[in-house]
Protein backbone atom coordinates (compact mmCIF):
# COMPACT_ATOMS: atom_id res chain seq x y z
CA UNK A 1 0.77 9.48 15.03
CA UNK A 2 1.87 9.26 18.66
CA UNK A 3 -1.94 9.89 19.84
CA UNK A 4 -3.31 7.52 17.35
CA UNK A 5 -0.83 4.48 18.49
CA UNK A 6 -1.12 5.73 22.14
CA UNK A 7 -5.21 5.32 21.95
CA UNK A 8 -5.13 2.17 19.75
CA UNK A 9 -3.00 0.80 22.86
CA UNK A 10 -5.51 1.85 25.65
CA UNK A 11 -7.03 -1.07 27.91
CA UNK A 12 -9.86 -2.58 25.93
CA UNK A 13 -9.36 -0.93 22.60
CA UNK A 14 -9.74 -2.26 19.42
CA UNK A 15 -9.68 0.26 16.71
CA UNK A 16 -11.81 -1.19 13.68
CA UNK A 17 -9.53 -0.93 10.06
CA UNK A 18 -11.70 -1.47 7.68
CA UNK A 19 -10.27 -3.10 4.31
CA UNK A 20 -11.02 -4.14 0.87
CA UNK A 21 -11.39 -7.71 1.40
CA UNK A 22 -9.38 -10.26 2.66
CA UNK A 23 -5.72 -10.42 1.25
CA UNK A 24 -5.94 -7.48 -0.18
CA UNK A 25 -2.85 -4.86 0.38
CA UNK A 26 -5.47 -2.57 2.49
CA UNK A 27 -5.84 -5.99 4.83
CA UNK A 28 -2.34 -6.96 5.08
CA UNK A 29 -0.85 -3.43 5.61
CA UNK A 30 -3.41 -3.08 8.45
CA UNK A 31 -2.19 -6.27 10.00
CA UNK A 32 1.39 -5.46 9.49
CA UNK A 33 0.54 -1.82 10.94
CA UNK A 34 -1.46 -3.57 14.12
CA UNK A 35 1.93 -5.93 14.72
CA UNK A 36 4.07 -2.89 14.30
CA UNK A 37 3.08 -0.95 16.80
CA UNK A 38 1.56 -3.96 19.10
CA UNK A 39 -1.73 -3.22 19.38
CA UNK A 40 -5.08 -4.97 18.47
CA UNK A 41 -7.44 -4.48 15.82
CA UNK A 42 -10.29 -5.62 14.50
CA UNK A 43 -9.96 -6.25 10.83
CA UNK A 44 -13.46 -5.27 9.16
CA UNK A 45 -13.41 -6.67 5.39
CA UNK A 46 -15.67 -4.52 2.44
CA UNK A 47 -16.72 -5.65 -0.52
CA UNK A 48 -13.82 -3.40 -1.88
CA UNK A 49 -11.97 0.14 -1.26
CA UNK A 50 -14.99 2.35 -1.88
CA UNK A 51 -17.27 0.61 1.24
CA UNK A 52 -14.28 0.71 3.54
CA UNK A 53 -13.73 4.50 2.66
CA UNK A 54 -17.41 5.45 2.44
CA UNK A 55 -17.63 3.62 6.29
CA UNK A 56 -14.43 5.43 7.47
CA UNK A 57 -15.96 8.68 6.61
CA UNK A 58 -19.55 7.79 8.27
CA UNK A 59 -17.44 6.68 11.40
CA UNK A 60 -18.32 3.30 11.14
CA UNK A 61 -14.86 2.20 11.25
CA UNK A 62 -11.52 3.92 12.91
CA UNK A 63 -8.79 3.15 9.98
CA UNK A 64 -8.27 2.36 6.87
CA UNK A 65 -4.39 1.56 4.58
CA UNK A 66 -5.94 3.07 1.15
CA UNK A 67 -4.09 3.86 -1.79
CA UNK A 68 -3.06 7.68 -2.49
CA UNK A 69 -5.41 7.06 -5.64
CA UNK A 70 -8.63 6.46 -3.56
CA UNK A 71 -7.64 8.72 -0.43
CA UNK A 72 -5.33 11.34 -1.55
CA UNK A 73 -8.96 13.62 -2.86
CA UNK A 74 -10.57 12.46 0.50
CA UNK A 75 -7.35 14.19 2.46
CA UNK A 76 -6.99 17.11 0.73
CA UNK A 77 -10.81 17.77 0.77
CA UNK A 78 -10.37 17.60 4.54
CA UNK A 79 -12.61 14.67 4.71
CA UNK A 80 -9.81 12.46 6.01
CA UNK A 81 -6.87 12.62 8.30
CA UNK A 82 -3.81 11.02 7.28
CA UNK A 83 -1.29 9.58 9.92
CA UNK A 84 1.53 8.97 7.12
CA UNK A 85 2.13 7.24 4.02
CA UNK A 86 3.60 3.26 3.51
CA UNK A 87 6.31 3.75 1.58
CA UNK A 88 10.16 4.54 1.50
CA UNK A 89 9.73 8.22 0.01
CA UNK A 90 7.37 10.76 0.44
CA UNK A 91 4.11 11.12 -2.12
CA UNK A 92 4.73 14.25 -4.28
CA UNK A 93 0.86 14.64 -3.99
CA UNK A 94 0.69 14.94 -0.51
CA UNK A 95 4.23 16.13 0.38
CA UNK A 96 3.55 16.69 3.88
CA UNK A 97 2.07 13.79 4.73
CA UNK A 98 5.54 11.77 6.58
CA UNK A 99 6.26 7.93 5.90
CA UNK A 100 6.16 5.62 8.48
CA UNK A 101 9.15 5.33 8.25
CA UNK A 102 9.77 8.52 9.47
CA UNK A 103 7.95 8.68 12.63
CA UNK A 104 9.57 5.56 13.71
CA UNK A 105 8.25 2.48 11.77
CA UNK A 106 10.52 1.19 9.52
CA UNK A 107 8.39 -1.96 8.56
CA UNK A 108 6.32 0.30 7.14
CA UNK A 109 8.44 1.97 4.68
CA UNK A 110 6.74 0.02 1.57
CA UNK A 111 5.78 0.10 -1.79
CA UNK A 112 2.63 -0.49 -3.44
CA UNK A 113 3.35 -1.29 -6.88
CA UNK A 114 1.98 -2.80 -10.51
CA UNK A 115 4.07 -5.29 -12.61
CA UNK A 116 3.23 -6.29 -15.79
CA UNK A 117 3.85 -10.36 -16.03
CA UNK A 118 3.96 -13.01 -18.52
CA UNK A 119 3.50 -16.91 -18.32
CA UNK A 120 6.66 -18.81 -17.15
CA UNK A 121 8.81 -20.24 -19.77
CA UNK A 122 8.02 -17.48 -22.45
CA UNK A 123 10.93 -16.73 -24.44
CA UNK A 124 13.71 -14.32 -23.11
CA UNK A 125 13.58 -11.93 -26.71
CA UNK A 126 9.65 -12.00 -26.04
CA UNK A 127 10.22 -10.51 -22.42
CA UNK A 128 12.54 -8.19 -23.66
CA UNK A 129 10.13 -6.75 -26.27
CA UNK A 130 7.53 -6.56 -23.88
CA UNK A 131 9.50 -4.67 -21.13
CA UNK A 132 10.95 -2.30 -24.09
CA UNK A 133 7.52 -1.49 -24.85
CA UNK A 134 7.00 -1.04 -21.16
CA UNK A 135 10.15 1.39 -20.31
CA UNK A 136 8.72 3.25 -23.41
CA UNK A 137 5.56 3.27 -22.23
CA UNK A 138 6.64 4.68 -18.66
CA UNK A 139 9.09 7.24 -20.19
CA UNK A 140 6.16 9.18 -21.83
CA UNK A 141 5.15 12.34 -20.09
CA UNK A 142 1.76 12.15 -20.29
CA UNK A 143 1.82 8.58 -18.94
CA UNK A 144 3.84 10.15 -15.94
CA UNK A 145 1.61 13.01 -15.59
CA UNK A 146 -1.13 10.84 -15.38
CA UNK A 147 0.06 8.57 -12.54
CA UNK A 148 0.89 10.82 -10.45
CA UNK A 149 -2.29 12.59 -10.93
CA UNK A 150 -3.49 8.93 -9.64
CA UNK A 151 -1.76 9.50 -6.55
CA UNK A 152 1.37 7.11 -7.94
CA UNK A 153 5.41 7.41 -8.12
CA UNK A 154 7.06 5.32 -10.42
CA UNK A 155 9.59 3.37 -9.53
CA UNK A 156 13.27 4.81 -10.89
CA UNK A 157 14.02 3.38 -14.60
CA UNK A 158 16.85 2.09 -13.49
CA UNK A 159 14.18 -0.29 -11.50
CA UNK A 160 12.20 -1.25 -14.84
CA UNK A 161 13.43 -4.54 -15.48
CA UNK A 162 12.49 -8.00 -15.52
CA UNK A 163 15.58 -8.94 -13.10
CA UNK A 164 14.72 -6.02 -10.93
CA UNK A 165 10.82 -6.84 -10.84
CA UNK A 166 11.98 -10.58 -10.11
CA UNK A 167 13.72 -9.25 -6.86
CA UNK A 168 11.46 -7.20 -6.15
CA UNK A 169 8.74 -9.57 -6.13
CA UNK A 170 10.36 -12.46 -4.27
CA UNK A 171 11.10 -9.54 -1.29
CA UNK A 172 7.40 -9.09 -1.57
CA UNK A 173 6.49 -12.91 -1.50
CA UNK A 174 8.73 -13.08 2.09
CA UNK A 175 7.37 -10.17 3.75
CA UNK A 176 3.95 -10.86 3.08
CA UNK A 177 4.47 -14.91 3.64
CA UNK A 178 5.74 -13.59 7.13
CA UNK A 179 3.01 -11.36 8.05
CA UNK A 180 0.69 -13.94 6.82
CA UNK A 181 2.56 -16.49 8.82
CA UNK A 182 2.75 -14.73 12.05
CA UNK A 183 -1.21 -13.44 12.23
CA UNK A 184 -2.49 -17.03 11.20
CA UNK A 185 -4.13 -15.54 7.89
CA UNK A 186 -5.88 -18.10 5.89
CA UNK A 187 -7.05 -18.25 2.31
CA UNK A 188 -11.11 -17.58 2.15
């Protein structure tokens, strides 16, 4: 990691992260990753993950933020190198893969995550069936099993419930809000 922020901060570089599309968590992880550790990049949108991957790979572009899903085969086929992993844990799937975190970028220690919503105003006993179906859902083994064959952690169950998803996503909404804020991102 030290080489790769060392050369990203050489005179007249600007490494090219290429990204599913504007706004997407592959965009806004590279721009939080650029501010992190202050240096410039070009952000190269795709028309989704597989482009940006499939140009990574050719060398058309220097870095990609990809889910575990997408590059986790790519990594372990030796067809990628991985710098670390954006979130507060380590991936069981790649276990020695460090976060950010670790090597000294806190920021980065983040979460990419799924949450199953429902319109506003719909009746408390409604949510509560839906996230019982949910936490039932989640508890099954071969649900498990087959996330993490994804390349994805759950959260803890202690995490899986509408109060914790609603703090959870309102820490999202300010981090992101301030990333978008401070690189001038606009809507396309």
């Amino acid at each position: 990691m030290t080489e790769l922020v060392r050369w990203m901060k050489e005179p007249g570089q600007n490494a090219k992260m290429a990204h599913a599309g504007a706004g997407s968590f592959g965009h806004l992880c590279g721009v939080l990753f650029a501010q992190e550790v202050g240096a410039k990049v070009d952000q190269i949108p795709y028309r989704g993950a597989g482009p940006a991957l499939n140009d990574l790979m050719a060398g058309h572009a220097d870095l990609s933020c990809q889910s575990a899903a997408a590059a986790g085969p790519l990594i372990k086929a030796g067809k990628l190198k991985a710098y670390g992993i954006l979130a507060k844990t380590r991936f069981d799937g790649l276990p020695d893969l460090p976060t950010l975190g670790e090597v000294g970028y806190k920021k980065l220690d983040l979460d990419f995550w799924h949450m199953l919503f429902a319109p506003a105003g719909t009746p408390r006993p409604v949510v509560d069936r839906l996230n019982a179906a949910l936490r039932h859902a989640l508890s099954d083994a071969k649900v498990t099993e087959t996330f993490a064959k994804s390349g994805m952690d759950l959260f803890p169950a202690s995490e899986w419930t509408p109060e914790a998803g609603a703090a959870l996503l309102k820490s999202e909404i300010k981090l992101w809000g301030d990333v978008i804020r401070a690189n001038n991102i606009s809507a396309q």
